[in-house]
PDB file of N, CA and C in Angstrom:
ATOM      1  N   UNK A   1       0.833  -1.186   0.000  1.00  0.00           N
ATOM      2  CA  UNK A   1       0.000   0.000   0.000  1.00  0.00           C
ATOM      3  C   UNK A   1       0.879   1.253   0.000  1.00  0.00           C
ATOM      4  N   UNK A   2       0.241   2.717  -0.970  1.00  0.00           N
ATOM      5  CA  UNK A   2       1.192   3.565  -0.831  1.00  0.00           C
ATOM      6  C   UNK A   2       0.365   4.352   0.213  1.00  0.00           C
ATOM      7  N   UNK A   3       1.381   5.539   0.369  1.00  0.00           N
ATOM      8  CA  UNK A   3       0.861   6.429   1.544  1.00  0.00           C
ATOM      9  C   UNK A   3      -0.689   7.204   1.396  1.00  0.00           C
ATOM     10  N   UNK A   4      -1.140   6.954   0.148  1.00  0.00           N
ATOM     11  CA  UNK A   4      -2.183   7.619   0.151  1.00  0.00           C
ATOM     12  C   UNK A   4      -3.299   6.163   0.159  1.00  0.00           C
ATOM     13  N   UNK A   5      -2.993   4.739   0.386  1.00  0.00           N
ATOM     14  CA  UNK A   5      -3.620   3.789   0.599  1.00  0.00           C
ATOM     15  C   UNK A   5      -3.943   3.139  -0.663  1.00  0.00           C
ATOM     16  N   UNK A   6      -3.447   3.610  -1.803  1.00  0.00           N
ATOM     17  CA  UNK A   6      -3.638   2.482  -2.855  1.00  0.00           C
ATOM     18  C   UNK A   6      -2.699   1.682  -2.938  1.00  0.00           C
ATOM     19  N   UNK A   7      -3.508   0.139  -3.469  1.00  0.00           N
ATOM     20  CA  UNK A   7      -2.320  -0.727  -3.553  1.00  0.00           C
ATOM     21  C   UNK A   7      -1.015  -0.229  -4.716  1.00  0.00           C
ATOM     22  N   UNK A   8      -0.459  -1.458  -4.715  1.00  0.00           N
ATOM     23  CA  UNK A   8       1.102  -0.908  -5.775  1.00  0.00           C
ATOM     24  C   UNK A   8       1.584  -2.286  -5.856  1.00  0.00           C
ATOM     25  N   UNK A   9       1.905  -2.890  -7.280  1.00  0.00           N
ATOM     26  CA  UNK A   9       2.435  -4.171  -7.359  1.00  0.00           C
ATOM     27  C   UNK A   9       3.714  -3.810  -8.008  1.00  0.00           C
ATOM     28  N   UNK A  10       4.427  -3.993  -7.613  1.00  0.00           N
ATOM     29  CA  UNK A  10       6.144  -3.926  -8.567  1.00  0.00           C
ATOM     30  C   UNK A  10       6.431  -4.420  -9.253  1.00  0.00           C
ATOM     31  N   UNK A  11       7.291  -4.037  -9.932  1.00  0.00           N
ATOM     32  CA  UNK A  11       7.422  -4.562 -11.313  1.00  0.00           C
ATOM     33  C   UNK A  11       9.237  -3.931 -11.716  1.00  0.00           C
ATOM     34  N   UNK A  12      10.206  -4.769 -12.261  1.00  0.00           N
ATOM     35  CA  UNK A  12      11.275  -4.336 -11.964  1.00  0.00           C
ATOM     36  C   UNK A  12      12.155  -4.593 -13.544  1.00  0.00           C
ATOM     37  N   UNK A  13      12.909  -3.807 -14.205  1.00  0.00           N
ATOM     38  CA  UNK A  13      12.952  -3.597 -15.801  1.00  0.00           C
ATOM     39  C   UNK A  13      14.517  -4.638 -16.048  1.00  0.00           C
ATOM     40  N   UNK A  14      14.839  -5.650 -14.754  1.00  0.00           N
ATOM     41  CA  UNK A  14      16.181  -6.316 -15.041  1.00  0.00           C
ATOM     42  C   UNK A  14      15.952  -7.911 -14.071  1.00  0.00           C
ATOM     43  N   UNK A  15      16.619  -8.622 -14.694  1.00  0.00           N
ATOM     44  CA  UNK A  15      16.279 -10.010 -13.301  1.00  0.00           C
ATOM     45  C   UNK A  15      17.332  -9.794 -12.645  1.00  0.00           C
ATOM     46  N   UNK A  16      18.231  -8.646 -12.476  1.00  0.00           N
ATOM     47  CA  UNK A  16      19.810  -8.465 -11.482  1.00  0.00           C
ATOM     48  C   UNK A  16      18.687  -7.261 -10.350  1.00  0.00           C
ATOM     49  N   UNK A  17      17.977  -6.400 -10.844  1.00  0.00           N
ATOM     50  CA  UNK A  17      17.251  -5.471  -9.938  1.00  0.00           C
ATOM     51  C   UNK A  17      16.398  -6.440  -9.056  1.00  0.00           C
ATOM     52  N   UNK A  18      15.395  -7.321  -9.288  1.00  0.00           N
ATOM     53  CA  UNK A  18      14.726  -8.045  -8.600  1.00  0.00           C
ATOM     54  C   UNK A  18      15.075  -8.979  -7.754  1.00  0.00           C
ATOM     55  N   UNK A  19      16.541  -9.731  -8.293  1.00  0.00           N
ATOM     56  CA  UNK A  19      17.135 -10.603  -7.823  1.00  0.00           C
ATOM     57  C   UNK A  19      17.785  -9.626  -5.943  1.00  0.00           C
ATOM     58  N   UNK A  20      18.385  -8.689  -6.281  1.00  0.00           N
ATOM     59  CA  UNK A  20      19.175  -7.914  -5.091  1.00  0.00           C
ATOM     60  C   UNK A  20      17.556  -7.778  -4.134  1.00  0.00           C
ATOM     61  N   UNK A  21      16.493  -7.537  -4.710  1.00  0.00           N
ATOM     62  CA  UNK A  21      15.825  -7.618  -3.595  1.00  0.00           C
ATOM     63  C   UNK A  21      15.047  -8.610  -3.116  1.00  0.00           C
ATOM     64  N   UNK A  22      15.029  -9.383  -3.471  1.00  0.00           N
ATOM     65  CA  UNK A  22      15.007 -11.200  -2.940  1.00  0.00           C
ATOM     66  C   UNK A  22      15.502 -11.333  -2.422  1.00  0.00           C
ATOM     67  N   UNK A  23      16.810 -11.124  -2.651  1.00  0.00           N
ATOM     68  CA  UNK A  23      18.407 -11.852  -1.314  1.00  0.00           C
ATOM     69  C   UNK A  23      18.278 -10.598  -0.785  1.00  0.00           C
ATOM     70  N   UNK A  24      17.945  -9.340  -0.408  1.00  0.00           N
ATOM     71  CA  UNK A  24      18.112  -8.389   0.849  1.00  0.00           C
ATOM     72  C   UNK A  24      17.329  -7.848   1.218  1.00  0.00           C
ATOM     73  N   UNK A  25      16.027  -7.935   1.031  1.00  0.00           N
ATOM     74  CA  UNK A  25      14.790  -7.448   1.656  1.00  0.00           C
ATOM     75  C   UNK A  25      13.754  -8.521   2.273  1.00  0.00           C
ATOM     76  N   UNK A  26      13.371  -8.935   3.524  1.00  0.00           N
ATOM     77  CA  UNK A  26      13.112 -10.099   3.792  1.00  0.00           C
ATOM     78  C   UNK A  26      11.815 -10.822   3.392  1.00  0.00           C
ATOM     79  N   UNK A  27      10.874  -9.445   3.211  1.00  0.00           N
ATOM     80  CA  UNK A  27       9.652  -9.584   3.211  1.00  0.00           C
ATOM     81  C   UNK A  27       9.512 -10.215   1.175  1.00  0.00           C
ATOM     82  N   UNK A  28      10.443 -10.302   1.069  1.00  0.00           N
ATOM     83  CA  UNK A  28      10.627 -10.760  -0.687  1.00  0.00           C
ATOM     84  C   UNK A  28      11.088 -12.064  -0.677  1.00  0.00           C
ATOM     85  N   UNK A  29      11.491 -12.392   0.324  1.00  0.00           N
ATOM     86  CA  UNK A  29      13.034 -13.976   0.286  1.00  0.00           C
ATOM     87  C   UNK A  29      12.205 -15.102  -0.079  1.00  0.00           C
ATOM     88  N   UNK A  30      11.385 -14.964  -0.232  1.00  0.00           N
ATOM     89  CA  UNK A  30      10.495 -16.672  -1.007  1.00  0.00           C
ATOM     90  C   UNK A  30       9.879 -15.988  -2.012  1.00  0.00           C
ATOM     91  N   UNK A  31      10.173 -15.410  -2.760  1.00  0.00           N
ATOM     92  CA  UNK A  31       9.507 -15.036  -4.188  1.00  0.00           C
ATOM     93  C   UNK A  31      10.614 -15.359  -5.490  1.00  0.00           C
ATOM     94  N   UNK A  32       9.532 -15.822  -6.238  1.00  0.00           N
ATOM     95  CA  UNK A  32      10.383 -15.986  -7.572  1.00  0.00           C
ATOM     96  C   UNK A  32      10.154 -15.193  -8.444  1.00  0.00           C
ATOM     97  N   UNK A  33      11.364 -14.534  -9.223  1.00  0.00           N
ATOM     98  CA  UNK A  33      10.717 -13.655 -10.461  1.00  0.00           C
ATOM     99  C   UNK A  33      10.380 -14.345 -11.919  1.00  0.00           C
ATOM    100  N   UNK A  34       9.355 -13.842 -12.667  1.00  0.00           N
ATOM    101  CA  UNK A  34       8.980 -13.969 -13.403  1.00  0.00           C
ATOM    102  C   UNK A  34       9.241 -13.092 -14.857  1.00  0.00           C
ATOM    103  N   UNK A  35       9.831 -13.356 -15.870  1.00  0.00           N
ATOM    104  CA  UNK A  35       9.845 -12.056 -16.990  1.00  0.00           C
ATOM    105  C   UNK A  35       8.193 -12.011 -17.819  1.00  0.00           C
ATOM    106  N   UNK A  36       8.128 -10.934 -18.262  1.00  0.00           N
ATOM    107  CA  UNK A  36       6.900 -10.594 -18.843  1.00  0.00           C
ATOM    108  C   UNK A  36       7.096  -9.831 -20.167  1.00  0.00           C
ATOM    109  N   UNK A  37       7.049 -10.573 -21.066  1.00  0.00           N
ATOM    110  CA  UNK A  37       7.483 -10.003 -22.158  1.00  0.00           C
ATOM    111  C   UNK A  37       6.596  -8.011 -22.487  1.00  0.00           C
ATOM    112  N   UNK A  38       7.086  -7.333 -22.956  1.00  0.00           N
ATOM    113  CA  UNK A  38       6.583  -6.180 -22.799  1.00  0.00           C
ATOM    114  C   UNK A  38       4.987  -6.250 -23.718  1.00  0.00           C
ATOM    115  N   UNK A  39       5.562  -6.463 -24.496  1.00  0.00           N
ATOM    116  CA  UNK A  39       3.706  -7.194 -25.462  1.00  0.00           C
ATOM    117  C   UNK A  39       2.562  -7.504 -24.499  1.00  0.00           C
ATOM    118  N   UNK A  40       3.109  -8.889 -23.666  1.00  0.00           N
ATOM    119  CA  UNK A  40       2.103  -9.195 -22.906  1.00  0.00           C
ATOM    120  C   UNK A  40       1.900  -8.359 -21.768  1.00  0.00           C
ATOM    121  N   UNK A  41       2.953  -7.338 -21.274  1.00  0.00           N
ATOM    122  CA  UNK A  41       2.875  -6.465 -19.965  1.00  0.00           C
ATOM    123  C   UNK A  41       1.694  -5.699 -20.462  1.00  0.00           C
ATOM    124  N   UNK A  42       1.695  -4.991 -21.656  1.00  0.00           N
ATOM    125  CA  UNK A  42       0.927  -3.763 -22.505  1.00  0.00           C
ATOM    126  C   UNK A  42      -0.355  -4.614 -22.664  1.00  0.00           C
ATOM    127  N   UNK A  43      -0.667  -5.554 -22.993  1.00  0.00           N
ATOM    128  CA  UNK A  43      -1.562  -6.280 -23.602  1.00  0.00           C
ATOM    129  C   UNK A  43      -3.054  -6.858 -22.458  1.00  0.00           C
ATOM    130  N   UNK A  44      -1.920  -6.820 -21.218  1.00  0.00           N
ATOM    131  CA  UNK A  44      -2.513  -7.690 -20.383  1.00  0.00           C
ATOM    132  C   UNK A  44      -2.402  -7.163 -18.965  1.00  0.00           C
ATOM    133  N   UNK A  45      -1.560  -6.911 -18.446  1.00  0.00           N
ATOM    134  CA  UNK A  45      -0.865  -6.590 -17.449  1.00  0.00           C
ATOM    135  C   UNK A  45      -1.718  -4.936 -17.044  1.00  0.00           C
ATOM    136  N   UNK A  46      -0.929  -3.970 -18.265  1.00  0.00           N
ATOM    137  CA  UNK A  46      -1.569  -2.695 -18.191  1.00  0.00           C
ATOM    138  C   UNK A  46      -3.112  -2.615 -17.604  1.00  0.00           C
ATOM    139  N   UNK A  47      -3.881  -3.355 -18.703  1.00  0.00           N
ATOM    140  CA  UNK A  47      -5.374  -2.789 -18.510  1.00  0.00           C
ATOM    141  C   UNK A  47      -5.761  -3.641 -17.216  1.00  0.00           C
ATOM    142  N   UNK A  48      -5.149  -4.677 -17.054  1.00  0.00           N
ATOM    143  CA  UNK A  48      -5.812  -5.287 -15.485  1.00  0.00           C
ATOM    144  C   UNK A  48      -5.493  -4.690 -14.621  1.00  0.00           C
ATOM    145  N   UNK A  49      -3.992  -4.184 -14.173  1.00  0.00           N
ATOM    146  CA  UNK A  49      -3.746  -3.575 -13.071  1.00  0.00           C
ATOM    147  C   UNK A  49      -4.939  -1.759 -13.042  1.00  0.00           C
ATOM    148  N   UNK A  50      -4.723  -1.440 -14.379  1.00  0.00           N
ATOM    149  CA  UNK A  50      -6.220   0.036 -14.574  1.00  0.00           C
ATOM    150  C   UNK A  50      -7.162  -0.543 -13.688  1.00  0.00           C
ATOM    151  N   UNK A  51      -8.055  -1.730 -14.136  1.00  0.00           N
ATOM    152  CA  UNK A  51      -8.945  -1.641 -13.920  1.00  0.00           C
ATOM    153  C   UNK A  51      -9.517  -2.092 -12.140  1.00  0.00           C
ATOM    154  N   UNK A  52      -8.152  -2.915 -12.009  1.00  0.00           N
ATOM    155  CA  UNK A  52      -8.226  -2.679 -10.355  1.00  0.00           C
ATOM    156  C   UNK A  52      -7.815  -1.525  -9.578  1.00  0.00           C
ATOM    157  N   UNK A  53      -7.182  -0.372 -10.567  1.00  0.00           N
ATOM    158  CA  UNK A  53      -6.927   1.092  -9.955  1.00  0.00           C
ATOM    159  C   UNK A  53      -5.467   0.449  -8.949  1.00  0.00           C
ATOM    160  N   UNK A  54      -4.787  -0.322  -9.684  1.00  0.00           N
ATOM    161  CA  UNK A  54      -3.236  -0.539  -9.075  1.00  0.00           C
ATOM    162  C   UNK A  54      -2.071   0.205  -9.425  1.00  0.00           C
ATOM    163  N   UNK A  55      -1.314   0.734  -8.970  1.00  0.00           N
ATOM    164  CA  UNK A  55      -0.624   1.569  -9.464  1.00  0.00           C
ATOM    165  C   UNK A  55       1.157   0.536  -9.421  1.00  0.00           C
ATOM    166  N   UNK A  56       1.636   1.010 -10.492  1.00  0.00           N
ATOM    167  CA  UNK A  56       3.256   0.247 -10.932  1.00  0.00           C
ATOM    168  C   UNK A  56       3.860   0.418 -10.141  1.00  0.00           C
ATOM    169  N   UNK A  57       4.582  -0.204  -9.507  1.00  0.00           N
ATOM    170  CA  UNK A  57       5.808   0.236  -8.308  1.00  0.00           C
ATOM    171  C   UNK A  57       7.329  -0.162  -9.661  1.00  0.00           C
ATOM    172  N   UNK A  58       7.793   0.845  -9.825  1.00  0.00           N
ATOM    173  CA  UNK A  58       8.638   0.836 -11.173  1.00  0.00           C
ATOM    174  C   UNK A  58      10.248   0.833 -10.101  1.00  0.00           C
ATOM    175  N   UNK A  59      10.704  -0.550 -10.461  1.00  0.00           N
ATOM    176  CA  UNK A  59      12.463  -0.309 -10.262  1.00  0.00           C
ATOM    177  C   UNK A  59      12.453  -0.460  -8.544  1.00  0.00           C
ATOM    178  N   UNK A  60      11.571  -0.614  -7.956  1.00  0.00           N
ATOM    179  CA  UNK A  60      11.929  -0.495  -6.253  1.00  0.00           C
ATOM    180  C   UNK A  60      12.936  -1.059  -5.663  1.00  0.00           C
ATOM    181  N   UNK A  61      13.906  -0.272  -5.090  1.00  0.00           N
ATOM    182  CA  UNK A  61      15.045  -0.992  -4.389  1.00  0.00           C
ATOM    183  C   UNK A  61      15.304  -0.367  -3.115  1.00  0.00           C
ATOM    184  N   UNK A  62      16.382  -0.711  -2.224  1.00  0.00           N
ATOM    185  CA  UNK A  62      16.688  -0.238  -1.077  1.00  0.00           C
ATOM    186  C   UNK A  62      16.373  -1.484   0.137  1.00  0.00           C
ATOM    187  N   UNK A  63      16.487  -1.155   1.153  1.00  0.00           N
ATOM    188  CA  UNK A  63      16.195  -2.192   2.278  1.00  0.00           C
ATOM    189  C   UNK A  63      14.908  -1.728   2.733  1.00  0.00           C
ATOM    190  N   UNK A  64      13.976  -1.334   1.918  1.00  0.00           N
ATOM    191  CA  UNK A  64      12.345  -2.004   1.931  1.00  0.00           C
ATOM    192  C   UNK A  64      11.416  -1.555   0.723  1.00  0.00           C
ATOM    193  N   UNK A  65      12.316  -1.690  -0.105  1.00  0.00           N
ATOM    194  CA  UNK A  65      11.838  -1.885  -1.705  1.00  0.00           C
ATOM    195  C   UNK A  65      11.329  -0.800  -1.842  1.00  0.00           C
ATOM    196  N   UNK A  66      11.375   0.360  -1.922  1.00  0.00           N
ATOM    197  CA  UNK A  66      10.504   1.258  -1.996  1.00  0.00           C
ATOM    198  C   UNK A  66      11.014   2.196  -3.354  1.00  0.00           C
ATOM    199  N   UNK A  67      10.212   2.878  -3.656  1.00  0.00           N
ATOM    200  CA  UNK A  67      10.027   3.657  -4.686  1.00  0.00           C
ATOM    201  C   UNK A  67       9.454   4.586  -5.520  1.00  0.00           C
ATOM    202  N   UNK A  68       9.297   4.867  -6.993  1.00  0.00           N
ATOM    203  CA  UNK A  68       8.421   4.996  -7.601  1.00  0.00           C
ATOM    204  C   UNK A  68       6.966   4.551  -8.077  1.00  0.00           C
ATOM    205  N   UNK A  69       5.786   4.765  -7.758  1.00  0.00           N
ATOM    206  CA  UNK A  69       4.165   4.474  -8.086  1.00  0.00           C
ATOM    207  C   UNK A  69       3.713   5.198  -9.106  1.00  0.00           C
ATOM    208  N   UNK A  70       3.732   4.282  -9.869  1.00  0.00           N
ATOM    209  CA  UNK A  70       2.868   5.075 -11.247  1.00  0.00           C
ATOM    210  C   UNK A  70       1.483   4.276 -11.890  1.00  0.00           C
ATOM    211  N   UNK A  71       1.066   5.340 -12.599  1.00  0.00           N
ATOM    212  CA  UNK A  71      -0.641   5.291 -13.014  1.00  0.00           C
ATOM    213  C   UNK A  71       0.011   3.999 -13.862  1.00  0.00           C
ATOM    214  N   UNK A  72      -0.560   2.771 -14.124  1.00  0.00           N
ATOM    215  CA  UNK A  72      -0.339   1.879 -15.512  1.00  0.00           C
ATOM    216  C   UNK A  72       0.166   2.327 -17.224  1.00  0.00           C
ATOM    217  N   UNK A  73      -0.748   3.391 -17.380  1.00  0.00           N
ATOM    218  CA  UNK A  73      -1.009   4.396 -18.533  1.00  0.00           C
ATOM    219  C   UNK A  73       0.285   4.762 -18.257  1.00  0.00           C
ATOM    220  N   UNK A  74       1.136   5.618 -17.442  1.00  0.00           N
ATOM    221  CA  UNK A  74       2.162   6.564 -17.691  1.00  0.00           C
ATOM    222  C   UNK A  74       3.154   5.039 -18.143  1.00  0.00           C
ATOM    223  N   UNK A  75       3.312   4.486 -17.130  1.00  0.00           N
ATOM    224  CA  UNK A  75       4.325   3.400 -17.216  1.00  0.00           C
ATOM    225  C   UNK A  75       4.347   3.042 -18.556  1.00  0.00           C
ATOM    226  N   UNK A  76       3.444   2.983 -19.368  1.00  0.00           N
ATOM    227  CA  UNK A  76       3.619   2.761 -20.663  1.00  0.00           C
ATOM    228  C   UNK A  76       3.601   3.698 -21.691  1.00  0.00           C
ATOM    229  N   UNK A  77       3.186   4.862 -21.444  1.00  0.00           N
ATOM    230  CA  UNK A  77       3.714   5.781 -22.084  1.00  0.00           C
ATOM    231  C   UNK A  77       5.308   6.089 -21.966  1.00  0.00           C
ATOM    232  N   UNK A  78       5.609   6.175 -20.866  1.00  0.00           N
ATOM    233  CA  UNK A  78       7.022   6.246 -20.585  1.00  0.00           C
ATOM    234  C   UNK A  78       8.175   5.814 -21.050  1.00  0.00           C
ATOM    235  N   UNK A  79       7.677   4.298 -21.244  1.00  0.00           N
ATOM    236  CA  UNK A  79       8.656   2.905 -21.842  1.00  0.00           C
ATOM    237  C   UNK A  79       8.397   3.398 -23.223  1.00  0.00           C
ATOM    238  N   UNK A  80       7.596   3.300 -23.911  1.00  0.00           N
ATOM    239  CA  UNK A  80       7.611   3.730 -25.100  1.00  0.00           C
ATOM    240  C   UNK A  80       7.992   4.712 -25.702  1.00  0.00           C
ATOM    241  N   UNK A  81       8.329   5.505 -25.128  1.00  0.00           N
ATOM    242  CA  UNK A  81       8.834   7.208 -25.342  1.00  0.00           C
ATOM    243  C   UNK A  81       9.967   6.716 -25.429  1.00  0.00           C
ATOM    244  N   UNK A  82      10.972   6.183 -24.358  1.00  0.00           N
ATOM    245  CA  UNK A  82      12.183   5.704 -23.906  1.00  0.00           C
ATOM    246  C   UNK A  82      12.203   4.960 -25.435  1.00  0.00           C
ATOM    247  N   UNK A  83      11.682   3.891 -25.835  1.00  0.00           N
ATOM    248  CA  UNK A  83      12.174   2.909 -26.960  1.00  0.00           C
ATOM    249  C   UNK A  83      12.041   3.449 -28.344  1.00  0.00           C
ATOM    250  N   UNK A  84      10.776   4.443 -28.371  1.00  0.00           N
ATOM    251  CA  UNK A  84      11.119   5.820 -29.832  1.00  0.00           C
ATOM    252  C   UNK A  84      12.400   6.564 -29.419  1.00  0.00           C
ATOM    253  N   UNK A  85      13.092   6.904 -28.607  1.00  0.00           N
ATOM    254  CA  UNK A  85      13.915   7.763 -27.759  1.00  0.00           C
ATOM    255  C   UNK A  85      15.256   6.994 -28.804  1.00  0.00           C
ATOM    256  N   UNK A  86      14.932   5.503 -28.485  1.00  0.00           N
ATOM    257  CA  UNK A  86      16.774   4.739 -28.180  1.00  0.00           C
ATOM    258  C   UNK A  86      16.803   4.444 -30.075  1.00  0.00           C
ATOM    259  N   UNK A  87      15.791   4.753 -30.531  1.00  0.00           N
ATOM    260  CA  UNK A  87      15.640   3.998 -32.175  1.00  0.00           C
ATOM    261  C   UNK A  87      16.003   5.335 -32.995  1.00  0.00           C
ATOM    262  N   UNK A  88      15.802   6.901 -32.169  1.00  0.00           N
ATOM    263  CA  UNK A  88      16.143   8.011 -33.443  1.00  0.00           C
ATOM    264  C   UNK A  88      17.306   8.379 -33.389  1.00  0.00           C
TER     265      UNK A  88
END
């Protein structure tokens, strides 16, 4: 939950970012990561987390994962900006 009480599911853009917080954050130490191809993140991922009004926890690290919360929509506007960005 963020401070204003909506949930937040994370989501992390490397398996070396997710991995460091598995082995050092405790409340993570029995989780396995999963990759999500970006197709299916956009496809699937996006509009479900909308429609439960979940917001992205993008990149969270530190010794209690914390971070950035974003709308679904930006998160993918964002990435995509970034990948027109890396192609001109």
């Amino acid at each position: 939950m963020t401070d204003s009480g909506r949930r937040s599911a994370p989501f992390w853009s490397s398996l070396s970012r997710v991995n460091k917080i598995i082995q050092t954050v405790p409340a993570y130490s029995g989780f396995e990561p999963h990759e999500v191809p970006w197709a299916v993140f956009c496809e699937r991922w996006i509009p479900g987390l909308a429609k439960d009004a979940t917001l992205v926890g993008v990149n969270w690290s530190g010794p209690h994962a914390t971070g950035y919360d974003l709308e679904p929509h930006e998160v993918r506007a964002n990435v995509e900006y970034a990948m027109r960005s890396r192609i001109d």
